[in-house]
C-alpha atoms as a PDB file:
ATOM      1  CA  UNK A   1      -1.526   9.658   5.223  1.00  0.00           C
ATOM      2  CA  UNK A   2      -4.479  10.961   4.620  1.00  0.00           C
ATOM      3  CA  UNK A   3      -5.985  13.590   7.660  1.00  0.00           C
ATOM      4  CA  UNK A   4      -9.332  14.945   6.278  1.00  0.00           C
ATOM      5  CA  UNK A   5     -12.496  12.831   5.544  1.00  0.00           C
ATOM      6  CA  UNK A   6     -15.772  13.553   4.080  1.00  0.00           C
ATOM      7  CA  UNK A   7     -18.893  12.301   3.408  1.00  0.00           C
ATOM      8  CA  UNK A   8     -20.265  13.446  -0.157  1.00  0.00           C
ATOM      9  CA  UNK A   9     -23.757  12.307  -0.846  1.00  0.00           C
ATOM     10  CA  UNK A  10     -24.484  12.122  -4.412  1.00  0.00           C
ATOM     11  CA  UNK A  11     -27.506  12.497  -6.801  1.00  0.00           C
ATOM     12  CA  UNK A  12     -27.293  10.818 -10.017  1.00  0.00           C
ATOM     13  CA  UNK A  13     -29.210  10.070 -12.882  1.00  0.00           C
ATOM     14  CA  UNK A  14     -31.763   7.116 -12.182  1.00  0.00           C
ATOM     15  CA  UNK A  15     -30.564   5.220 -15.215  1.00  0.00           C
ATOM     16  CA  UNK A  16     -26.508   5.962 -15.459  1.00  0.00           C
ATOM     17  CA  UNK A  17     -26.132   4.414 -11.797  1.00  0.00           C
ATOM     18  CA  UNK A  18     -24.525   1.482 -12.422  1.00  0.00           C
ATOM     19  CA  UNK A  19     -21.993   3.321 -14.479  1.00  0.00           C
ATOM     20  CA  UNK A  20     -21.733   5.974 -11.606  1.00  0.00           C
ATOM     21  CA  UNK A  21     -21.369   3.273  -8.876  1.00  0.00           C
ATOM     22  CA  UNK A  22     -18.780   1.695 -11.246  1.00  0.00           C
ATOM     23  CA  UNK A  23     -16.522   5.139 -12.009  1.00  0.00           C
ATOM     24  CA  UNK A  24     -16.383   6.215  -8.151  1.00  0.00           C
ATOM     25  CA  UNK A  25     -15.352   2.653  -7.157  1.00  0.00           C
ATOM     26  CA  UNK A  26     -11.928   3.186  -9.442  1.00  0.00           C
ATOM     27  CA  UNK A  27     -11.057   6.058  -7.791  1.00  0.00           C
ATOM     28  CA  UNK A  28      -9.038   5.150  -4.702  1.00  0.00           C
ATOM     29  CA  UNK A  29      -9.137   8.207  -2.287  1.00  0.00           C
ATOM     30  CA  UNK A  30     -12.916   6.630  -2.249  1.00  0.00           C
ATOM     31  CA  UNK A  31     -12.720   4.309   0.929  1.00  0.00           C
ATOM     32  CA  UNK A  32     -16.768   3.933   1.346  1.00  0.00           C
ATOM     33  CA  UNK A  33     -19.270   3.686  -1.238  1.00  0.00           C
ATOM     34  CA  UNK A  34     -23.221   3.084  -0.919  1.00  0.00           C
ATOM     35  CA  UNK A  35     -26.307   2.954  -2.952  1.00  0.00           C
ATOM     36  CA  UNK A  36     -28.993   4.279  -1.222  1.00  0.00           C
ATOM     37  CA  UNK A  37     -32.631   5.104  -0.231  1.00  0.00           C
ATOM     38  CA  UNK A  38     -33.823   8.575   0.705  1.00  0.00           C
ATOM     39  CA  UNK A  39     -32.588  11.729  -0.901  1.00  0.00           C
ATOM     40  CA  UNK A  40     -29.753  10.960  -1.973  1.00  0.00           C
ATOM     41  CA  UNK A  41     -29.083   8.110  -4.309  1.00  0.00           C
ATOM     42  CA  UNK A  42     -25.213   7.364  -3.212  1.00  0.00           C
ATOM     43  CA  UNK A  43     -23.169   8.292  -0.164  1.00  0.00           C
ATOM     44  CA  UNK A  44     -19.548   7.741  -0.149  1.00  0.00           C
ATOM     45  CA  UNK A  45     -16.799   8.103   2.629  1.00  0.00           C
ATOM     46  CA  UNK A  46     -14.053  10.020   0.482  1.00  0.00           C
ATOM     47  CA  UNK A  47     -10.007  10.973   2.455  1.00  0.00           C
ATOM     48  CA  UNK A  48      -7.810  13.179   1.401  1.00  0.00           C
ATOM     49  CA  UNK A  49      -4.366  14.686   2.656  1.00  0.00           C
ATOM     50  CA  UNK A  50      -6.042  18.188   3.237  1.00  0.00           C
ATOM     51  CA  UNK A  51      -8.720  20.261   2.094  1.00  0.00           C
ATOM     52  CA  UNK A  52      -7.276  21.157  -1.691  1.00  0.00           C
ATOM     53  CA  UNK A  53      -6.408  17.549  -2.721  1.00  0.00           C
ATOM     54  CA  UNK A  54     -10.234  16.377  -1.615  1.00  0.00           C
ATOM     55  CA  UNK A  55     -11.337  19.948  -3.565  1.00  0.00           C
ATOM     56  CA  UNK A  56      -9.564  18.676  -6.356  1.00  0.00           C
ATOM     57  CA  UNK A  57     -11.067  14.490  -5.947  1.00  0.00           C
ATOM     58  CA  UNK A  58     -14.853  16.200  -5.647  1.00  0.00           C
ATOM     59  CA  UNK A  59     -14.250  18.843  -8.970  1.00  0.00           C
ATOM     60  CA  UNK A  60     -11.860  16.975 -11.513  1.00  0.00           C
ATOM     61  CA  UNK A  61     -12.890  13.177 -10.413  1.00  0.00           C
ATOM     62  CA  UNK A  62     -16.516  12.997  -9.076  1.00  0.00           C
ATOM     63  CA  UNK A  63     -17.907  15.736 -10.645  1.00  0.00           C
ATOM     64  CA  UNK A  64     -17.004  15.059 -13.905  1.00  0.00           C
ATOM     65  CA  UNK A  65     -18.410  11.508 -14.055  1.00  0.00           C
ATOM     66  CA  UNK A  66     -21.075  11.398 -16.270  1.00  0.00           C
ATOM     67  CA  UNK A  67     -24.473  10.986 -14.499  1.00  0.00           C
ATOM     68  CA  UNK A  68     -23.845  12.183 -11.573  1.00  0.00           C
ATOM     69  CA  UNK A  69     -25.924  15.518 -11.399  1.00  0.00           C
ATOM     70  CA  UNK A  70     -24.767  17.028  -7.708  1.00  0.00           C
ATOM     71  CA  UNK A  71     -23.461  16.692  -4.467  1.00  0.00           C
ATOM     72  CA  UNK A  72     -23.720  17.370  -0.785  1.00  0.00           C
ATOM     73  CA  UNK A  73     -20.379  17.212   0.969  1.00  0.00           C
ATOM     74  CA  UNK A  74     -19.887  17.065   5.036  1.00  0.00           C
ATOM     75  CA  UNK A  75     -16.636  17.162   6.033  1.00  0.00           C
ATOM     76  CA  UNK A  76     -15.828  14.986   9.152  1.00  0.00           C
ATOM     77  CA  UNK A  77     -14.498  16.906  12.158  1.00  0.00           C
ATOM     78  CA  UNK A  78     -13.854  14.313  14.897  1.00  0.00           C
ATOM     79  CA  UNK A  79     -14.783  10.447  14.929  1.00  0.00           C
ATOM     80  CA  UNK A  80     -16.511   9.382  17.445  1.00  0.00           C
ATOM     81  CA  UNK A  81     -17.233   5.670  16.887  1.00  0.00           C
ATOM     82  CA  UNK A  82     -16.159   3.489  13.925  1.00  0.00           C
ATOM     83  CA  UNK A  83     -13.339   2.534  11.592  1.00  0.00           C
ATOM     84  CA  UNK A  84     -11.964   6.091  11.597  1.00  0.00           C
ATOM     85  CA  UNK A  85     -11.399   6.271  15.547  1.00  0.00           C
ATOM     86  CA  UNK A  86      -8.345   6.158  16.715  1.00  0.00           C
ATOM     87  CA  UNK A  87      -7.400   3.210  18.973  1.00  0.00           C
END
């Protein structure tokens, strides 16, 4: 199960996207993914069982994918409204 979610906004070379877009959308602890406008370029919704495991998604997974240049990471403390609520 996974407990911990975050929301790691990602700046990436203008003209690797695609490939970027396609690399985070193999990796599976990524539930969300967007392209967007504004600052950042993407913004996914990444879970993780607890802080290390999503340390180790964000360094040896993201991170590493070529084109993507750096990231902003919020990690989600309580859910108030959405898919992530509980019920």
């Amino acid at each position: 199960m996974h407990e911990l979610h975050a929301f790691v906004n990602i700046f990436v070379e203008a003209s690797l996207i695609d490939e970027v877009v396609e690399a985070l959308s193999k990796i599976d602890t990524v539930e969300e993914l967007y392209e967007v406008t504004g600052e950042f370029d993407i913004v996914t919704l990444v879970s993780a069982s607890d802080i290390e495991a999503f340390r180790d998604v964000l360094k040896n997974r993201i991170m590493k994918i070529k084109g993507v240049k750096s990231t902003l990471t919020s990690i989600v403390l309580s859910a108030h409204k959405g898919p992530k609520c509980a019920t």
